[in-house]
Protein backbone atom coordinates (compact mmCIF):
# COMPACT_ATOMS: atom_id res chain seq x y z
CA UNK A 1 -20.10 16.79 24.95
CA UNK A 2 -22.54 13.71 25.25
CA UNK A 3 -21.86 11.11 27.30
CA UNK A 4 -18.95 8.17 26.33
CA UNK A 5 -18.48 10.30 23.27
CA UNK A 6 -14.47 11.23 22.39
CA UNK A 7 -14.16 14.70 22.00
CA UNK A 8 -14.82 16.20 18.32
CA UNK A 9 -12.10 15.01 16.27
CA UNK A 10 -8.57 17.15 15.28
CA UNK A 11 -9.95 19.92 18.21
CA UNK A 12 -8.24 23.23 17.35
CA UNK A 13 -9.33 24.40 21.19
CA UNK A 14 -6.33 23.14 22.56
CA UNK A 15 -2.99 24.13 22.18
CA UNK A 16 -0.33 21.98 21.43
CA UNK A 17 3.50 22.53 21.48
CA UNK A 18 5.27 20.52 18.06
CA UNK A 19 7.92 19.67 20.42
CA UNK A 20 8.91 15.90 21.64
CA UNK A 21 7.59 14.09 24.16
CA UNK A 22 9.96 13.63 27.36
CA UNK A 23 10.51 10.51 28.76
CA UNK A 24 8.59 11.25 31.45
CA UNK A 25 5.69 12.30 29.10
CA UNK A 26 5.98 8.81 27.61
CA UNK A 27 5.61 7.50 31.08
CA UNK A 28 2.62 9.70 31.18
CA UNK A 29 1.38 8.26 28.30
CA UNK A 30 1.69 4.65 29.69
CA UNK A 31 -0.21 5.62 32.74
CA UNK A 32 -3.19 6.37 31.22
CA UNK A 33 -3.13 3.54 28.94
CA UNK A 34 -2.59 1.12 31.56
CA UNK A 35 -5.65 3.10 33.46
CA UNK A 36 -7.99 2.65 30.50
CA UNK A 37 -6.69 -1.40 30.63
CA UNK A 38 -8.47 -1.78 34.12
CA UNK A 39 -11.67 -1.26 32.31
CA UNK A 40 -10.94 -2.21 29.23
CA UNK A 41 -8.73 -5.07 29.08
CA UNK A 42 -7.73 -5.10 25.16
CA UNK A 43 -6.43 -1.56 25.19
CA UNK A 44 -3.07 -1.46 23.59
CA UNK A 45 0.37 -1.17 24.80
CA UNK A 46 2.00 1.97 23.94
CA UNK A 47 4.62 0.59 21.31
CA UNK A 48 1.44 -0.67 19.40
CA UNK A 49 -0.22 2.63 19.44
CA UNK A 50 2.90 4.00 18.07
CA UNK A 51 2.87 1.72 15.28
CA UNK A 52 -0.39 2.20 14.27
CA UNK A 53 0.12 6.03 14.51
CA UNK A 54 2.48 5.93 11.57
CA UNK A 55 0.69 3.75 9.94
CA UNK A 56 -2.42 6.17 10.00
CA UNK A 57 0.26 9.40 9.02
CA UNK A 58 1.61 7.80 5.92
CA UNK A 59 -2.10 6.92 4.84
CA UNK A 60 -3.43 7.55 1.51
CA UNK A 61 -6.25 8.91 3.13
CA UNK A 62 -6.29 11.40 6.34
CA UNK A 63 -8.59 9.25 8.70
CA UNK A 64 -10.41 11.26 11.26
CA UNK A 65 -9.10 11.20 14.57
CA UNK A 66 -12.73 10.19 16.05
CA UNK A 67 -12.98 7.31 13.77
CA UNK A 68 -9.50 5.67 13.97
CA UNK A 69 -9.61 6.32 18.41
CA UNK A 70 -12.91 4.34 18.21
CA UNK A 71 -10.59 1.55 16.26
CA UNK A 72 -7.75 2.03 18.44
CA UNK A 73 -9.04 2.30 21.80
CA UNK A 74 -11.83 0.28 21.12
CA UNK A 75 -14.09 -0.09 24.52
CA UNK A 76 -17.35 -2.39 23.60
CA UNK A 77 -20.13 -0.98 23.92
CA UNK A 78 -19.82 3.37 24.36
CA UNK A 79 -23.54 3.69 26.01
CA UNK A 80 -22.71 1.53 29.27
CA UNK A 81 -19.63 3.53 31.12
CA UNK A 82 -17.13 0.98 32.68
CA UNK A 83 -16.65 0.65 36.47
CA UNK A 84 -14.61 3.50 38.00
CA UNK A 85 -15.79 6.13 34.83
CA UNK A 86 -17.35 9.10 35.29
CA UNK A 87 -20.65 8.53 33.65
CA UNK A 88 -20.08 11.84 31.51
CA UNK A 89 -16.73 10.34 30.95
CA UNK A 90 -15.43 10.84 26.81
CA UNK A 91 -14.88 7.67 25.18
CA UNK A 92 -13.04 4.97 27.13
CA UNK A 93 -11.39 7.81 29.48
CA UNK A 94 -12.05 7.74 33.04
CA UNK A 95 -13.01 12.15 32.85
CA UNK A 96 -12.48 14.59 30.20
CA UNK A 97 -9.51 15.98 31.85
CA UNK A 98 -7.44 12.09 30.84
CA UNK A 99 -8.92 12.31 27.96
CA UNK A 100 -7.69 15.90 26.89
CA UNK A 101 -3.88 14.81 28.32
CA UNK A 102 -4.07 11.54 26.38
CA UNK A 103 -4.88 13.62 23.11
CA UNK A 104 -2.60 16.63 24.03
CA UNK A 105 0.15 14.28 24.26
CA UNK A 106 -1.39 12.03 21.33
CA UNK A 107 -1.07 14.99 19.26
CA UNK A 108 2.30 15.92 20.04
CA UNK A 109 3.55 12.35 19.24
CA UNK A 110 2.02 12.88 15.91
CA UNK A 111 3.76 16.24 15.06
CA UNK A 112 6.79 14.60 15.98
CA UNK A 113 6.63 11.98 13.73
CA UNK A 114 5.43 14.21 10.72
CA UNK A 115 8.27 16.47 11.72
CA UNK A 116 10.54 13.09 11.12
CA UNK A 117 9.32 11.46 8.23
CA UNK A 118 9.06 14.88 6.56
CA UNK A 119 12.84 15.59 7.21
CA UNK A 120 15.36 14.79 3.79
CA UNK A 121 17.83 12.60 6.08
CA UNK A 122 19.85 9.96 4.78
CA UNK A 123 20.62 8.33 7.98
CA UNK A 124 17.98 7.23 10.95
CA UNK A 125 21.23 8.02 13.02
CA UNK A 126 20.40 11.79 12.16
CA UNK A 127 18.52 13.40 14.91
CA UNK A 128 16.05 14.91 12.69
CA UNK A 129 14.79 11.28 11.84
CA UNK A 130 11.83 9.36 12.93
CA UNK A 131 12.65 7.59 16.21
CA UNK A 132 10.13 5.11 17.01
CA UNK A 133 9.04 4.08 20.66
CA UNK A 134 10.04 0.78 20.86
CA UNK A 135 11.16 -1.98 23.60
CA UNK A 136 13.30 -4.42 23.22
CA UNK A 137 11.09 -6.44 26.09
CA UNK A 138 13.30 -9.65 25.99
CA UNK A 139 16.45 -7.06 26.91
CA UNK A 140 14.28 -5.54 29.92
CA UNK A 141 13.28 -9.08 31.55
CA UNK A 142 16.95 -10.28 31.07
CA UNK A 143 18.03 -7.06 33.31
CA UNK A 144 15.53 -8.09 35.77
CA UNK A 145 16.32 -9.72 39.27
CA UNK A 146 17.32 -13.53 38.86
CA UNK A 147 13.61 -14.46 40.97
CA UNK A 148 11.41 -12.14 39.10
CA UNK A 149 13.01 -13.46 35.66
CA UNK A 150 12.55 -17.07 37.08
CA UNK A 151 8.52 -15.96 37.84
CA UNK A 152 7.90 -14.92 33.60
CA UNK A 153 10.12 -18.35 32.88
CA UNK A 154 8.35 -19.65 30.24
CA UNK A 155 6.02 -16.16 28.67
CA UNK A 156 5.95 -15.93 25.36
CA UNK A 157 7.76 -12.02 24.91
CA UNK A 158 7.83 -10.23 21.96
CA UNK A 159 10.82 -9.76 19.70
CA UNK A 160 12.37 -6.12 19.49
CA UNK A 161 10.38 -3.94 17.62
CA UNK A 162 7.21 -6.81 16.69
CA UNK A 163 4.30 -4.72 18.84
CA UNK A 164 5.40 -1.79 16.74
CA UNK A 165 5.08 -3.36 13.49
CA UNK A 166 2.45 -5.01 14.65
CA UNK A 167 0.28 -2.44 14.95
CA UNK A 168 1.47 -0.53 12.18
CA UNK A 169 -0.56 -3.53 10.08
CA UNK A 170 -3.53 -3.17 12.23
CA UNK A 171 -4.30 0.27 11.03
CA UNK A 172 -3.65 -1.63 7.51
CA UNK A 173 -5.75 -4.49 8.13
CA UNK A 174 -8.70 -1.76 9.15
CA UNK A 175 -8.75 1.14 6.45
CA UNK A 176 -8.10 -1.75 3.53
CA UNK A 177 -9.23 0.14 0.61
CA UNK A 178 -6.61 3.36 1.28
CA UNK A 179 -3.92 0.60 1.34
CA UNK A 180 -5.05 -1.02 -2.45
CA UNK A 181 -2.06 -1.13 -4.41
CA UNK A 182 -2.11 1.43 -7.36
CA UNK A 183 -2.30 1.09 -10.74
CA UNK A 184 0.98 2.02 -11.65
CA UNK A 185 3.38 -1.50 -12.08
CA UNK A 186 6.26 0.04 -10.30
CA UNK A 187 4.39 1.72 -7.64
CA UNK A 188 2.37 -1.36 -6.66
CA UNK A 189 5.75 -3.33 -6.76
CA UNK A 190 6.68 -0.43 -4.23
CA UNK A 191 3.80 -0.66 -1.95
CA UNK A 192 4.54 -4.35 -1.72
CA UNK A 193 8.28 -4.52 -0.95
CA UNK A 194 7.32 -1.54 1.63
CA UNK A 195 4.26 -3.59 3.45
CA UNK A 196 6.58 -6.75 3.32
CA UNK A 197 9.34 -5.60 5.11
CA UNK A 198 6.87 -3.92 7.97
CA UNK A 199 5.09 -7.56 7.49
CA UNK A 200 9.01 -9.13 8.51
CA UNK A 201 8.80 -7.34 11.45
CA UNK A 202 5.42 -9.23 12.62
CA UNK A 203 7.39 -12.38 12.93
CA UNK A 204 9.89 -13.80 15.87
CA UNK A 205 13.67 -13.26 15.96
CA UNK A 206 14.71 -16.39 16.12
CA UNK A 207 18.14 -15.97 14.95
CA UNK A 208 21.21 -15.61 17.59
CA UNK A 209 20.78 -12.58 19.55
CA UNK A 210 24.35 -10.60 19.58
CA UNK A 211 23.13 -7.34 20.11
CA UNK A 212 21.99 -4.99 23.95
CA UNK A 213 20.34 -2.69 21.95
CA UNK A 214 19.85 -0.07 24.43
CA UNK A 215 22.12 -1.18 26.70
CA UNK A 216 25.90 -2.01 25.74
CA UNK A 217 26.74 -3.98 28.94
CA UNK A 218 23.34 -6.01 28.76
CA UNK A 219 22.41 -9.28 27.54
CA UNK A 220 22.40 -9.88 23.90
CA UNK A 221 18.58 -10.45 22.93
CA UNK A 222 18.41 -9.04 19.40
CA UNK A 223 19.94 -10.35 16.81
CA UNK A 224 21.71 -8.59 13.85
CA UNK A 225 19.42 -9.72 11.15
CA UNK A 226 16.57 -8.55 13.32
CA UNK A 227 17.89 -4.86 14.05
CA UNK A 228 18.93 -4.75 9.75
CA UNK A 229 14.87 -5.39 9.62
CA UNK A 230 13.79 -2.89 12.20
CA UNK A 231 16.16 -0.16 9.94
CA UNK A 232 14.28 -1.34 6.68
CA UNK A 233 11.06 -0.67 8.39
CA UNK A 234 11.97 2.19 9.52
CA UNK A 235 12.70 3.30 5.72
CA UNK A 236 9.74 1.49 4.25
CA UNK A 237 7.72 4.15 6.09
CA UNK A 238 9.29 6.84 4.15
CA UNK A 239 9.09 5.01 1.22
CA UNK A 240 5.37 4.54 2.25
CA UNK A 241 4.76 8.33 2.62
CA UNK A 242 6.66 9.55 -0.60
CA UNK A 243 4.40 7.40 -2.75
CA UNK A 244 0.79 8.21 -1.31
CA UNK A 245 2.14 11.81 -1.78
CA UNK A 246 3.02 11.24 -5.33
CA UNK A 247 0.19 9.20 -5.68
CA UNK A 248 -2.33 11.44 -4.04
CA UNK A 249 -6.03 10.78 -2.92
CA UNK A 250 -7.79 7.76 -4.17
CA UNK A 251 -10.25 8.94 -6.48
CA UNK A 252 -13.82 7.38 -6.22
CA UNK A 253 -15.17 5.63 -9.55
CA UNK A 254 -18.45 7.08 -10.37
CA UNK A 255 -20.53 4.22 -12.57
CA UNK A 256 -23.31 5.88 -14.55
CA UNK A 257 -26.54 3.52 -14.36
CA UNK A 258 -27.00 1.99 -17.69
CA UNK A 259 -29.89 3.06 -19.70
CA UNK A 260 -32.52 1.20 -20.94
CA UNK A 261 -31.74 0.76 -25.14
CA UNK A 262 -34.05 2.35 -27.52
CA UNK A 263 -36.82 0.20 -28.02
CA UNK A 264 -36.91 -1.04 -24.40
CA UNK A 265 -40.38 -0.02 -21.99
CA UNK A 266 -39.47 3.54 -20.80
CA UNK A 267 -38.08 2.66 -17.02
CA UNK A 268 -41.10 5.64 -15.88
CA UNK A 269 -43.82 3.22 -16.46
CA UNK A 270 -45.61 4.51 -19.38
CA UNK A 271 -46.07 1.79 -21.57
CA UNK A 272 -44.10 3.99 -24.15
CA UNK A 273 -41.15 2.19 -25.98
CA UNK A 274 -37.70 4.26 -24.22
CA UNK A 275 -37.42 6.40 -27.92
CA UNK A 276 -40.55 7.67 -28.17
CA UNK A 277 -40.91 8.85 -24.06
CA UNK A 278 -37.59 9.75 -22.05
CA UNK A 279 -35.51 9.09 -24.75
CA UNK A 280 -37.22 11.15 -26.53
């Protein structure tokens, strides 16, 4: 393994259990994230990553994991470790041993949320449903002390469930051509209605919040309108996956160079007219 280089992508060395992360493996999760964000300030919160996880497993196209990590966790310049790095360091990881946790656990998430999206459910109240990792932040700084809320007075916070969709569209907004809509008038009218309501998401609740979504005795900070949206995402993913898999792989359009008509010059340089040397 060269230096500042991620290990090689989809490993099989390593073996990972298709079970769900604990919350205390999520926790994990955020540590090294918010490790990697002393060096690298832009790297993503976790909810984002999650996003643009499912974004990547409903893809038309199965992006390597090396190319969509150099996306995600995006570091400036790989040659030049950061301060604090080993300078044998993978990627943006401080050693190879964070790195292999981040993608042990990385992987796991993944198998999770294949496991979910794969399952024939008719309710995202069924267990066997994809859950996604989201915080409702506005609900978490309302449970705070009354003098730490008073110290974010005035932060712009996120609505429930907007870094989520948020970076579901970033892995949309980067692999552009495996998210052209198809051919087919009904499927493109699919792919549309799908992206839109992920696209809802994006914006602010700004409609009365009447809903503690994880906690019943909390303060209302989501509204209903905004949790109906978050269940339509949800949905639009399936929707998403079921038509790239009836779909299937976009198929490159090979254009055959034109030839040069009959009584053009031959294109070899002969001085011949085309009939009487290669089109011969």
């Amino acid at each position: 393994m060269t230096p500042n280089t991620l290990p090689p992508a989809d490993a099989t060395s390593i073996a990972l259990a298709p079970t769900a992360l604990s919350p205390e493996e999520f926790d994990e999760i955020d540590t090294i994230l918010d490790d990697l964000r002393q060096r690298f300030e832009e790297t993503p919160q976790w909810e984002f990553c999650e996003g643009f996880m499912a974004a990547l497993i409903v893809c038309r196209r199965a992006i390597p994991q090396a190319e969509y990590l150099a996306v995600l966790l995006d570091s400036g310049d790989a040659d030049e470790p950061a301060d604090g790095a080993d300078a044998a360091a993978p990627g943006p990881f401080a050693d190879a041993e964070q790195a292999a946790r981040f993608l042990e656990l990385w992987q796991r998430r993944w198998t999770d949320i294949e496991q979910g999206l794969a399952a024939e459910v008719e309710s995202l109240d069924d267990e066997r449903a994809y859950h996604p990792e989201v915080m409702d932040v506005r609900g978490a700084v309302a449970a705070l002390p009354e003098a730490e809320r008073a110290a974010m007075a005035g932060e712009d916070l996120p609505s429930f469930a907007q870094v989520w969709a948020v970076g579901f569209m970033y892995a949309v907004e980067n692999w552009p051509d495996e998210w052209q809509a198809p051919r087919d008038k009904e499927a493109r009218k699919w792919l549309d209605d799908a992206l839109q309501r992920l696209v809802a998401l994006t914006e602010d609740d700004e409609d009365e919040p009447t809903l503690s979504v994880f906690d019943d005795e909390g303060v209302p900070t989501v509204s209903v309108s905004r949790f109906n949206a978050f269940a339509d995402a949800v949905w639009a993913i399936y929707d998403l996956r079921e038509m790239w898999r009836n779909i299937g792989p976009r198929v490159e359009t090979l254009h055959k160079e034109a030839l040069p008509g009959r009584n053009d010059p031959c294109h070899c340089g002969s001085g011949k007219k085309f009939k009487k040397c290669h089109g011969a």
